[in-house]
Structure formats: structure tokens, C-alpha cells
N, C-alpha and C. Protein backbone atom coordinates (compact mmCIF):
# COMPACT_ATOMS: atom_id res chain seq x y z
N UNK A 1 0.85 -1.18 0.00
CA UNK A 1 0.00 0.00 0.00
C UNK A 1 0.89 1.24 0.00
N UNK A 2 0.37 2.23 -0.75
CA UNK A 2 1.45 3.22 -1.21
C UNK A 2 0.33 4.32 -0.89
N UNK A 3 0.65 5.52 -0.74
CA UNK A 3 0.20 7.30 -0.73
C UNK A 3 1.45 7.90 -1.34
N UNK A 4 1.52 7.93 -2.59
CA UNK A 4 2.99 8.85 -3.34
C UNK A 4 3.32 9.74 -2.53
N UNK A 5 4.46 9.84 -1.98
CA UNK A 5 5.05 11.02 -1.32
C UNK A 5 4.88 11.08 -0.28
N UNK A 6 3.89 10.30 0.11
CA UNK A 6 3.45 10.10 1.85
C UNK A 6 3.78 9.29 2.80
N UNK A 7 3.67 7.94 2.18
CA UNK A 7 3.69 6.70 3.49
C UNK A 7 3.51 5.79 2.05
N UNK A 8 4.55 4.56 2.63
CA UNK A 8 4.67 3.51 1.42
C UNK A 8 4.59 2.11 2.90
N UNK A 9 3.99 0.99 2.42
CA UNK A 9 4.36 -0.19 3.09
C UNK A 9 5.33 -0.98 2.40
N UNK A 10 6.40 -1.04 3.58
CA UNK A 10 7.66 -1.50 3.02
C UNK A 10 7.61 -3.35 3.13
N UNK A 11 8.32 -3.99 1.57
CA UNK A 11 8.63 -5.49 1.84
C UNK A 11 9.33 -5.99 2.90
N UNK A 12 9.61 -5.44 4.88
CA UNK A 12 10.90 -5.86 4.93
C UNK A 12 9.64 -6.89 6.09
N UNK A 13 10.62 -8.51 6.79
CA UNK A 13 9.90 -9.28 7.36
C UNK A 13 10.75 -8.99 8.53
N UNK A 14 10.47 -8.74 9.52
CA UNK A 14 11.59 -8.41 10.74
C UNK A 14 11.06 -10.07 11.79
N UNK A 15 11.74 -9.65 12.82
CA UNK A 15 11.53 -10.59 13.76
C UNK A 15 10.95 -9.51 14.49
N UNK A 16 10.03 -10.36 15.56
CA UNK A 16 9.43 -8.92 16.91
C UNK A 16 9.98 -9.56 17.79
N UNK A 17 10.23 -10.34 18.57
CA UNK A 17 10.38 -10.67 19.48
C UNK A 17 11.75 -10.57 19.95
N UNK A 18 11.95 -10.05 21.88
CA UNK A 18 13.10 -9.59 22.14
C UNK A 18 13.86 -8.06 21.88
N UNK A 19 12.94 -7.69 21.38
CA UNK A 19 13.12 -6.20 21.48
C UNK A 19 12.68 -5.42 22.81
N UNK A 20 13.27 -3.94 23.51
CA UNK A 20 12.82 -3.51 24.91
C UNK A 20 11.99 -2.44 24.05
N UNK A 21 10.86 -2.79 24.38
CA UNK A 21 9.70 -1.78 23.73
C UNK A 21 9.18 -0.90 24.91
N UNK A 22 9.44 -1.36 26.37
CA UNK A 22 9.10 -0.61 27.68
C UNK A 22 9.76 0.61 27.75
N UNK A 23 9.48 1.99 27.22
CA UNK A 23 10.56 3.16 27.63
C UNK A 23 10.50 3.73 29.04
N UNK A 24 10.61 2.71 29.84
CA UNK A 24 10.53 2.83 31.11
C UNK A 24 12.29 2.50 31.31
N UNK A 25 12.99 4.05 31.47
CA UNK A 25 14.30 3.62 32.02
C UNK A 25 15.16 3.72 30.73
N UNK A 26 14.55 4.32 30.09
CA UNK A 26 15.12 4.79 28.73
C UNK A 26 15.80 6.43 28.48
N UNK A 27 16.68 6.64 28.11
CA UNK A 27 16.83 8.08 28.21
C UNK A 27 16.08 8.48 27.17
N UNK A 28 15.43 9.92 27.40
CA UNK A 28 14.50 10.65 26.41
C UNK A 28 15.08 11.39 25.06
N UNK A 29 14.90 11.37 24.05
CA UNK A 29 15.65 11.92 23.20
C UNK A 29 14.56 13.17 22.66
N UNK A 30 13.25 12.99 22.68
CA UNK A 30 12.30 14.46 22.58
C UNK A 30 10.89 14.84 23.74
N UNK A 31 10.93 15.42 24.27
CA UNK A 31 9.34 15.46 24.52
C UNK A 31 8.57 16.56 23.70
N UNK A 32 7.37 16.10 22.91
CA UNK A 32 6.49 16.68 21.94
C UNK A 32 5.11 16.71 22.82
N UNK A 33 5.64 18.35 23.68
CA UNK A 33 4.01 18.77 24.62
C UNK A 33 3.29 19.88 24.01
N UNK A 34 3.89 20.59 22.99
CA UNK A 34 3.12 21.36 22.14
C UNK A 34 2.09 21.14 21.40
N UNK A 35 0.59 22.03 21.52
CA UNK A 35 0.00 22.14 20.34
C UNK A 35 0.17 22.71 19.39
N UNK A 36 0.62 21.56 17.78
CA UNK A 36 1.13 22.85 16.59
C UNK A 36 0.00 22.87 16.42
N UNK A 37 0.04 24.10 15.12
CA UNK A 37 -0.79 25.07 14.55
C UNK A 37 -1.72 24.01 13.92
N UNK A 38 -1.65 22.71 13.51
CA UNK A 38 -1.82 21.92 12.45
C UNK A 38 -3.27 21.08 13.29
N UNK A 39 -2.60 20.99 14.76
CA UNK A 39 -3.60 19.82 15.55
C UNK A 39 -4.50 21.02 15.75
N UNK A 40 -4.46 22.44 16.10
CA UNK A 40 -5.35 23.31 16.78
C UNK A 40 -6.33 23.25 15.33
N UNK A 41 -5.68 23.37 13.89
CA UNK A 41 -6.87 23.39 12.86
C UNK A 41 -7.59 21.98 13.00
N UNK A 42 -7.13 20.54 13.52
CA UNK A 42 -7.76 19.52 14.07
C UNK A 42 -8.94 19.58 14.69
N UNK A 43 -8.34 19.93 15.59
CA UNK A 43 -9.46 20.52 16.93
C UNK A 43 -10.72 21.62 16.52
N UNK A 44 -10.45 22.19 15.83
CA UNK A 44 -11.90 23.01 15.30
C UNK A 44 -12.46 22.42 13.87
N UNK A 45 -11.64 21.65 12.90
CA UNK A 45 -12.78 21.02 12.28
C UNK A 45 -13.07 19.91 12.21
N UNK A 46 -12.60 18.74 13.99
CA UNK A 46 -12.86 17.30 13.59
C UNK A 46 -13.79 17.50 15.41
N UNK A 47 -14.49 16.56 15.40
CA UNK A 47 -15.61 16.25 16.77
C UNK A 47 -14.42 15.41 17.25
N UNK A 48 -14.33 15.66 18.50
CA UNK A 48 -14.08 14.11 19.17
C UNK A 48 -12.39 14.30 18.58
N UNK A 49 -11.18 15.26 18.80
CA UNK A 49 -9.96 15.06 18.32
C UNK A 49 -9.41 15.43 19.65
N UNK A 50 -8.49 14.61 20.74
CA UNK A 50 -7.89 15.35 21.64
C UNK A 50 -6.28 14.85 21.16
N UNK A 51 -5.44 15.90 21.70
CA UNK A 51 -4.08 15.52 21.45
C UNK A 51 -3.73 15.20 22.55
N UNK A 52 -2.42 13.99 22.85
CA UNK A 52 -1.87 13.64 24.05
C UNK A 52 -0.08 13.74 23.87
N UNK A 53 0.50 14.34 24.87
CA UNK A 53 1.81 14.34 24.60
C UNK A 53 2.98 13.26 24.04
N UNK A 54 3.40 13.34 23.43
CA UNK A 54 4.52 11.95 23.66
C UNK A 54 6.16 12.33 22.99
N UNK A 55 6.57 11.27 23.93
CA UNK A 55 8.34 11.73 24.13
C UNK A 55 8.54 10.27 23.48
N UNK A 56 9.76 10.48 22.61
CA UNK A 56 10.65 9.72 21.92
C UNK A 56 11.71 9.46 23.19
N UNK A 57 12.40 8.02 22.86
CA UNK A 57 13.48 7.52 23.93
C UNK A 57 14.19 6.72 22.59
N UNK A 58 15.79 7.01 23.24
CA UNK A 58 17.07 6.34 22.63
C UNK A 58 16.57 4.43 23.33
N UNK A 59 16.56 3.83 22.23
CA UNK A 59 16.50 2.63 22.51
C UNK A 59 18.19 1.93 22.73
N UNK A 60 18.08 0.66 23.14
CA UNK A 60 19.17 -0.12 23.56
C UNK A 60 20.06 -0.37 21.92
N UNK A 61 21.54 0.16 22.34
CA UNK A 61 22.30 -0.53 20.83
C UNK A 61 21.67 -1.40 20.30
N UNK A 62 21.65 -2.67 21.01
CA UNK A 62 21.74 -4.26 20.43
C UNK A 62 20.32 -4.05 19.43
N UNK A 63 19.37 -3.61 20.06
CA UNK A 63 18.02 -3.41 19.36
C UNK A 63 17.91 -2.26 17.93
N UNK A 64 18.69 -1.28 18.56
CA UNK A 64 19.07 -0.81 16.66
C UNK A 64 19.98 -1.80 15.58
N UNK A 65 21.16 -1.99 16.54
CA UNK A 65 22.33 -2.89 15.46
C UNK A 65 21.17 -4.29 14.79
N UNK A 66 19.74 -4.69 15.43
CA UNK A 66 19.40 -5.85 15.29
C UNK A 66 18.27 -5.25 13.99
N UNK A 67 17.77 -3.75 13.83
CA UNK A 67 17.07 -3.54 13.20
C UNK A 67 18.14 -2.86 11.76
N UNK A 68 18.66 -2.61 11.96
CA UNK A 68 19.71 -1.46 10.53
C UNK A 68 20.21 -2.81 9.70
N UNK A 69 20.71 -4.05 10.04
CA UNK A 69 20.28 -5.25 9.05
C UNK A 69 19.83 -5.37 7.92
N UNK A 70 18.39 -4.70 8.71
CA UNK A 70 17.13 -5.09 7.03
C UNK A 70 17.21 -3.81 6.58
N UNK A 71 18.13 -2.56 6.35
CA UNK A 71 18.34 -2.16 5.52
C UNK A 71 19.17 -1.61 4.61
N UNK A 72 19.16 -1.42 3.43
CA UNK A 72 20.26 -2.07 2.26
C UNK A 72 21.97 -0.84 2.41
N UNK A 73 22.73 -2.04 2.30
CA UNK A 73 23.89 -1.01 2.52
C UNK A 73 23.89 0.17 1.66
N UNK A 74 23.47 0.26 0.40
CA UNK A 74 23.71 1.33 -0.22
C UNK A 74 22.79 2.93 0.36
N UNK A 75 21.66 2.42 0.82
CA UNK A 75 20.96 3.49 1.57
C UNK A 75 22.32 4.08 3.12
N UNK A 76 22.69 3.10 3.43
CA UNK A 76 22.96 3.49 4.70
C UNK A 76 24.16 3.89 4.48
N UNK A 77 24.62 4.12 3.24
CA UNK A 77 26.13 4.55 2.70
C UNK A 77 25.68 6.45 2.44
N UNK A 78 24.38 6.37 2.41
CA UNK A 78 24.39 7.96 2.37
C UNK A 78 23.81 8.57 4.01
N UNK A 79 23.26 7.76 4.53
CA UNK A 79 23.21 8.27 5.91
C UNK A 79 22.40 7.11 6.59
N UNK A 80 23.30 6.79 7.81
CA UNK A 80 23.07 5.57 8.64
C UNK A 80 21.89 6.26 10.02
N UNK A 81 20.67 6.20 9.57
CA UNK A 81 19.17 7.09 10.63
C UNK A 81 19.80 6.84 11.94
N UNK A 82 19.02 7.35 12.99
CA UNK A 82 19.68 7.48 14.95
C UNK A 82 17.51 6.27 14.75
N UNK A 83 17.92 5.64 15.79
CA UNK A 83 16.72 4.90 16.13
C UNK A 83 16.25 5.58 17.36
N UNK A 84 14.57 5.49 17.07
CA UNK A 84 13.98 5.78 18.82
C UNK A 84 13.00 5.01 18.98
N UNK A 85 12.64 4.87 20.12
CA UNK A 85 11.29 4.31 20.48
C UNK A 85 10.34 5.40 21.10
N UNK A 86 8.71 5.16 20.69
CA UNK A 86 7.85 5.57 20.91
C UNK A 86 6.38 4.51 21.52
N UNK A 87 5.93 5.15 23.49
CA UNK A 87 5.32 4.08 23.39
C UNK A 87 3.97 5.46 23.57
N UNK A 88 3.04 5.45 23.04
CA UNK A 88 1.96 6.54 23.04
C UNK A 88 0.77 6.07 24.06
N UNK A 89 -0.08 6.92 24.99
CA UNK A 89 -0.38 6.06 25.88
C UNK A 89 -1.82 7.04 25.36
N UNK A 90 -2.86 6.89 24.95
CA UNK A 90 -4.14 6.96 25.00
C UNK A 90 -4.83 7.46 26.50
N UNK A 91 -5.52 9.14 26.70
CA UNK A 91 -6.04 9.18 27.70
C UNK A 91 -7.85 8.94 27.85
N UNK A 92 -7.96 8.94 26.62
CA UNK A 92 -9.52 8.21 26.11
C UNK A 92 -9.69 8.28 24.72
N UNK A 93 -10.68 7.98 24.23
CA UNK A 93 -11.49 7.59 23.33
C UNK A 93 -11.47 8.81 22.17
N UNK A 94 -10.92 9.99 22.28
CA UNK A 94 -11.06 10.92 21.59
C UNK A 94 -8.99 11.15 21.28
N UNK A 95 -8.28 10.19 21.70
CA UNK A 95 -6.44 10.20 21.73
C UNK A 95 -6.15 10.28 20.47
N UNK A 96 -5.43 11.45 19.76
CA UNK A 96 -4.56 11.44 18.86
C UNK A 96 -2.85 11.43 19.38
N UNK A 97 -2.52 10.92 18.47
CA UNK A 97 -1.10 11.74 18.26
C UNK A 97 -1.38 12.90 17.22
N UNK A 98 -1.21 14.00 17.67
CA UNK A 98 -1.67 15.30 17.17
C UNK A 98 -1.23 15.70 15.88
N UNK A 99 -2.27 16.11 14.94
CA UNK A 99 -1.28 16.42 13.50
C UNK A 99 -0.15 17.46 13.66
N UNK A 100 0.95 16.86 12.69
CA UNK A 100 2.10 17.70 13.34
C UNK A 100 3.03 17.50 11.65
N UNK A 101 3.92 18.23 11.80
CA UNK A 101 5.17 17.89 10.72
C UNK A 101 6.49 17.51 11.89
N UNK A 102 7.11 16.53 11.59
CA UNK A 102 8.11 16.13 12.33
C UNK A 102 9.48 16.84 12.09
N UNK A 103 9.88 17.79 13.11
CA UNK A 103 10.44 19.15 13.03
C UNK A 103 12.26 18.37 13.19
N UNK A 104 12.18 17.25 13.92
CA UNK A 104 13.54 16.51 13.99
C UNK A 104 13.59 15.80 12.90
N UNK A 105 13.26 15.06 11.96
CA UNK A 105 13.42 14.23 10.95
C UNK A 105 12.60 14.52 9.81
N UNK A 106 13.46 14.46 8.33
CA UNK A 106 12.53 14.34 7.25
C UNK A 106 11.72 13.47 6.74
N UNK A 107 12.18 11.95 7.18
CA UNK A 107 11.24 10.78 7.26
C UNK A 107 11.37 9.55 7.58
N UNK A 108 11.06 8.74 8.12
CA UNK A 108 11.35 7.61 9.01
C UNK A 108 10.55 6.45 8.53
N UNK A 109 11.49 5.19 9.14
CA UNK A 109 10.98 3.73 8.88
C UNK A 109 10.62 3.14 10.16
N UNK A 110 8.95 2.85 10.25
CA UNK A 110 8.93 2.68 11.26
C UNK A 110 8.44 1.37 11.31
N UNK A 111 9.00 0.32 12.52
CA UNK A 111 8.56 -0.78 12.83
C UNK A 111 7.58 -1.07 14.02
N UNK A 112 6.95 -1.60 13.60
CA UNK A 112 5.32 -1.52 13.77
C UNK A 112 5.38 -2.80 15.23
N UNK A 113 4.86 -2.79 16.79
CA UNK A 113 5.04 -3.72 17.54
C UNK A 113 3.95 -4.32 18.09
N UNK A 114 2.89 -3.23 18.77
CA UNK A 114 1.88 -3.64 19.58
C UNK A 114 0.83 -2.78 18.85
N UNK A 115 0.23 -3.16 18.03
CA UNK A 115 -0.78 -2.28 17.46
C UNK A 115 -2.48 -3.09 17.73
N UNK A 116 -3.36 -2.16 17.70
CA UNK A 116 -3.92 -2.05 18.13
C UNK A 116 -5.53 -1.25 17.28
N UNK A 117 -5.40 -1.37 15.93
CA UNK A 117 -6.03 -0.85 15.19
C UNK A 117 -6.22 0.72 15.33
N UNK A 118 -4.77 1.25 15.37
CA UNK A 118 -4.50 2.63 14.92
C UNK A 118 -4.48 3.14 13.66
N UNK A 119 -4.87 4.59 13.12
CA UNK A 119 -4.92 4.54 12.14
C UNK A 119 -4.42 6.42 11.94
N UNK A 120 -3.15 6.33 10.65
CA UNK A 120 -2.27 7.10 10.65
C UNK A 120 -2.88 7.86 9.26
N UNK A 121 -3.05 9.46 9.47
CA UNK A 121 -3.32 9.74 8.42
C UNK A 121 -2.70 11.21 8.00
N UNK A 122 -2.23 11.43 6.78
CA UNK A 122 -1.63 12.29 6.23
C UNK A 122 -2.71 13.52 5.30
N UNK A 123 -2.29 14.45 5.71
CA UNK A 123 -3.12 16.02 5.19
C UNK A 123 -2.58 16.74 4.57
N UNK A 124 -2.92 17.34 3.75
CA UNK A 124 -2.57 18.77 3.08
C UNK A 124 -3.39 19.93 3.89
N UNK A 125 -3.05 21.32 3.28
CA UNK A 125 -3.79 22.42 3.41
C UNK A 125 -4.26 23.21 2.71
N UNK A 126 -5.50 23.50 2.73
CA UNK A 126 -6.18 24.44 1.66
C UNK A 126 -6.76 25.26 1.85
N UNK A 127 -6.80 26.63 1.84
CA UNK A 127 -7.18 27.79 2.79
C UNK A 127 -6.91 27.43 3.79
N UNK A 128 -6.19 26.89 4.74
CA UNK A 128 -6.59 26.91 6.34
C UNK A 128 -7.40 25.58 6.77
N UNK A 129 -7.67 25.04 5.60
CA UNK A 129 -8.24 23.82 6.46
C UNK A 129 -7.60 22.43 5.83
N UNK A 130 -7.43 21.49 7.04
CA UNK A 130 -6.99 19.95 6.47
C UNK A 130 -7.56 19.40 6.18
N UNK A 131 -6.95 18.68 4.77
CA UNK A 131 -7.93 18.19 3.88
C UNK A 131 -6.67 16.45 3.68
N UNK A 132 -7.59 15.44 4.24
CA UNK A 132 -6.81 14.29 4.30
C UNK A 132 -6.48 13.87 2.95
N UNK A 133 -5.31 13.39 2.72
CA UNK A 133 -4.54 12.78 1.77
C UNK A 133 -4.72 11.23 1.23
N UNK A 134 -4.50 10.43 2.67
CA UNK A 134 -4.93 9.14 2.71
C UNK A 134 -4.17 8.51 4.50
N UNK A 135 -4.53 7.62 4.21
CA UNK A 135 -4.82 6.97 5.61
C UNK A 135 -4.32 5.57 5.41
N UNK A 136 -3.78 4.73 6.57
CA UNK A 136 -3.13 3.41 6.94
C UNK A 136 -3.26 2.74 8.12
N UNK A 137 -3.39 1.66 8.07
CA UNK A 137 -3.95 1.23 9.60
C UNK A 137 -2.43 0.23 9.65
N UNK A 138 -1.58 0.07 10.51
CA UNK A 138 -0.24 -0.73 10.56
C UNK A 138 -0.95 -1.45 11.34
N UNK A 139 -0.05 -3.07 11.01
CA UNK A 139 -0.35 -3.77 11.73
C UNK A 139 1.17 -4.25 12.64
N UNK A 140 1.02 -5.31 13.44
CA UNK A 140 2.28 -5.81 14.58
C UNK A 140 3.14 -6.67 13.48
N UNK A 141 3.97 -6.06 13.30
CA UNK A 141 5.40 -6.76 12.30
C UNK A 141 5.61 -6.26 11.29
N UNK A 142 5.03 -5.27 11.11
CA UNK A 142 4.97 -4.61 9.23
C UNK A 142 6.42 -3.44 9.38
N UNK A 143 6.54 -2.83 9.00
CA UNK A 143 7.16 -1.48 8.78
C UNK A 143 6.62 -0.70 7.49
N UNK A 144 6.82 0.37 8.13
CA UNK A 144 6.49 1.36 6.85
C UNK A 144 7.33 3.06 6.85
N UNK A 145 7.46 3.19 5.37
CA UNK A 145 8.10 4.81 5.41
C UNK A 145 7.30 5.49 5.23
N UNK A 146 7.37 6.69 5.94
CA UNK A 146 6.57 7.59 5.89
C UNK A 146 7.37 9.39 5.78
N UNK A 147 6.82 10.06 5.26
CA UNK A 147 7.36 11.53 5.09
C UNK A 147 7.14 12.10 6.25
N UNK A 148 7.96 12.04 6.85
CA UNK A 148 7.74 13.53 8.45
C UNK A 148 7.98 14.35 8.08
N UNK A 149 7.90 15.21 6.88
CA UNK A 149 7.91 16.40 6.21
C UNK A 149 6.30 16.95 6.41
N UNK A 150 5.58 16.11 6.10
CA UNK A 150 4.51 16.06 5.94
C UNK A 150 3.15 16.19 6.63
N UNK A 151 1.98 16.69 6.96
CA UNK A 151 1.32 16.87 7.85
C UNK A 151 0.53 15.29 8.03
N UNK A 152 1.12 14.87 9.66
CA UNK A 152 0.27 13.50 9.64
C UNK A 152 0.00 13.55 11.33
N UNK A 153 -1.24 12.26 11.43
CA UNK A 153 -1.56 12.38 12.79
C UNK A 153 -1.73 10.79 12.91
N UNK A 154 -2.12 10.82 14.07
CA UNK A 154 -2.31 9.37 14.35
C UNK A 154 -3.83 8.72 15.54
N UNK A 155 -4.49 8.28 14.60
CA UNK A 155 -5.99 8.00 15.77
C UNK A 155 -5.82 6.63 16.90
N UNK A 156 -5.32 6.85 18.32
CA UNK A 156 -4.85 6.27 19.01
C UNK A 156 -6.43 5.23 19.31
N UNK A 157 -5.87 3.90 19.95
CA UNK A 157 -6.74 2.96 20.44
C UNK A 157 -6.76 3.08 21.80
N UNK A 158 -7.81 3.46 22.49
CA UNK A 158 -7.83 3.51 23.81
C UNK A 158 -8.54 1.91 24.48
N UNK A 159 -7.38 1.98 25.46
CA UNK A 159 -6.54 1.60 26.02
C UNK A 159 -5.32 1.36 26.22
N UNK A 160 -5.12 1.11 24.76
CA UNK A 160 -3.62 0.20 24.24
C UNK A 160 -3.19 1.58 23.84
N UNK A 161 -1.58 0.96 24.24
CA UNK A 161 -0.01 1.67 24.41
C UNK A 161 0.10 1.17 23.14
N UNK A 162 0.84 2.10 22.32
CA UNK A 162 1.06 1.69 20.74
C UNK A 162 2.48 1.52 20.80
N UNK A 163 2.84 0.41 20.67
CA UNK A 163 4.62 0.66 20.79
C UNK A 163 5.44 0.35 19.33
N UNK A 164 6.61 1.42 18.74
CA UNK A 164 6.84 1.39 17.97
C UNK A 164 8.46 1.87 18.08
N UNK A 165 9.38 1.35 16.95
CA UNK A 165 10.35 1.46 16.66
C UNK A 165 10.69 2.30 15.49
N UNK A 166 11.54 3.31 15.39
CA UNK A 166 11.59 3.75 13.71
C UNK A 166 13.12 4.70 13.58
N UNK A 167 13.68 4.28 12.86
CA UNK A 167 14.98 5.34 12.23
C UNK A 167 14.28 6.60 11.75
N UNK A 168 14.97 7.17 12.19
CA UNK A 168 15.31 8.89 11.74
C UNK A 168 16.10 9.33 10.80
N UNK A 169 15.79 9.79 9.56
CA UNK A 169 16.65 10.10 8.42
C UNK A 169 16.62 11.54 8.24
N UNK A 170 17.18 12.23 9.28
CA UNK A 170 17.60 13.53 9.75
C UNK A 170 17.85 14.70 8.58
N UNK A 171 18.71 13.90 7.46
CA UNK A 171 19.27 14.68 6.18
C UNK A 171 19.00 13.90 4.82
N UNK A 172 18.21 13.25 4.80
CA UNK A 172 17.90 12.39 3.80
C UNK A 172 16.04 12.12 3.65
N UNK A 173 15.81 12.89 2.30
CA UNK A 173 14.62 12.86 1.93
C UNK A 173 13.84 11.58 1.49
N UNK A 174 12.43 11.84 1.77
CA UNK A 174 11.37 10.62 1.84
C UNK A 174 11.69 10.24 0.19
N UNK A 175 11.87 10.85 -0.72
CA UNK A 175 12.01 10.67 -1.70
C UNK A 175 13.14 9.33 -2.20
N UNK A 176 14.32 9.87 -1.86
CA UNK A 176 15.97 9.43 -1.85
C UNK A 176 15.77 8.15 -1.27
N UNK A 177 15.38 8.05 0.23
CA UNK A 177 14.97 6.55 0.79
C UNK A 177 13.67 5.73 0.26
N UNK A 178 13.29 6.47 -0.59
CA UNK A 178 12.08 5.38 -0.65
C UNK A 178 12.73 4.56 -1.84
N UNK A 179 13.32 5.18 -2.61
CA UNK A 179 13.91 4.50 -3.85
C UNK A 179 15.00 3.67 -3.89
N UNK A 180 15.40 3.15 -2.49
CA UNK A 180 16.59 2.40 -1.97
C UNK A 180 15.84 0.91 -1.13
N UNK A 181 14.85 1.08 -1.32
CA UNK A 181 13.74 0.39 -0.69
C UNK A 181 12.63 -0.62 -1.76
């Protein structure tokens, strides 16, 4: 499943198991407590949109060195991504991860762990209002690239902690990596 320019589902088959997906005891590498401009246009034209904070954590070496594997040396000959973990915790029934453009990275591969029928969706803007692009529901073992250039949000499952893994390609466009893929 593809959105050109947006979010592609990638062929790679990982293993899940044995990875520390608990960022309990993890050092923090962002906390994202701001409302951008993007979730506040959320909030006035969707019912039922709340945003909830969430902080990125530096995961354990062994668990990056075990994920950068499945991808191809020639990508990682132009820039080798920093890995984080993200576990998002739902405070009810109305939980986003807030539409946002990802201000640390241009676009990331993310590996997909405890999902929960979340569903990730990418926007444009037109006058002032978001107008969705397309939408993806990940499932537990998939990975996928996605443009953090890009305006995207995420409709959290309440209860469930969404836990996820993903490289950061800091200087290297959604474009450049997707075609190494």
C-alpha cells in the first residue's frame, strides 16, 4: 500500500520478538508537549480530536544494530538514521497523536510492535483547512516509510499503548529513501 510522497508499506519481514519496547528507564531523546498550529486546525474542524503528549526515547544498541540489518547497505552509505522508540499512551477515546510535521526528521521507517487498530493519516492544506490525503492502519510486524515532512496524525486505540520502533533520516529525503527500498 502506497500514498505517493506520503507513506509507502515496506517489503521488509523483521523478527518482533526480544526487542525492549518498555521506555521505562530509557533516556528521552524528545518530549512533543506542544499544540502545533496543524492539531489546533484539528481541533476546530474534527468532533471528538484530543491531542496527548509523547516523548521519543534512545532505545538499547543491540536493538538498533538488530534492526539497521534489514536495511540495504547502499541506503545506509548515504546516511546511517539514529533509532527511537515511541510508546503513546491513550487518555480516552477521543487520543490522537496530534497532527504535526516532524520538526527533527525528514522521514522515518517505522517498525510496527503492539498495534492495536490505529490509524495514521496524512493532510494537506487548503485555505486553512486539512484536507486528508490518505490513511493506513499498521499492523504488529509490518514497517512502513513515511514523510515527516509532511502533515500526519495518528488515531490512538484507547486503552492500548502503541509501541513502535523507527529510524530517523535527519538529512535524507522521503524521496531518496524510498527509492533504496
Amino acid at each position: 500500500m502506497e500514498c505517493k510522497g506520503y507513506f509507502r508499506k515496506l517489503d521488509i519481514k523483521f523478527d518482533t520478538d526480544g526487542y525492549t519496547l518498555d521506555c521505562a528507564g530509557l533516556d528521552v531523546i524528545h518530549v512533543y508537549d506542544k499544540t502545533t498550529k496543524y492539531a489546533q486546525r484539528a481541533m476546530r474542524q474534527y468532533k471528538d480530536y484530543g491531542d496527548v503528549p509523547v516523548t521519543t526515547y534512545r532505545p538499547l544498541q543491540e536493538d538498533e544494530s538488530r534492526l539497521l540489518q534489514y536495511l540495504p547497505k547502499d541506503l545506509l552509505d548515504i546516511e546511517v538514521p539514529e533509532l527511537w522508540a515511541m510508546n503513546i499512551t491513550p487518555v480516552d477515546d477521543k487520543s490522537y497523536l496530534p497532527a504535526h510535521k516532524d520538526g527533527t526528521r525528514l522521514c522515518s521507517i517505522n517498525f510496527y510492535f503492539d498495534t492495536h487498530g490505529e490509524v495514521t493519516s496524512y493532510y494537506r492544506t487548503n485555505a486553512n483547512i486539512l484536507e486528508r490525503v490518505g490513511s493506513f492502519c499498521a499492523n504488529h510486524g509490518e514497517a512502513w516509510l513515511l514523510n515527516s515532512d509532511e502533515i500526519h496524525d495518528v488515531k490512538l486505540s484507547n486503552p492500548h499503548i502503541r509501541k513502535s520502533l523507527g529510524f530517523s533520516f535527519k538529512n535524507t529525503p522521503y524521496e531518496v529513501v524510498s527509492r533504496y527500498l
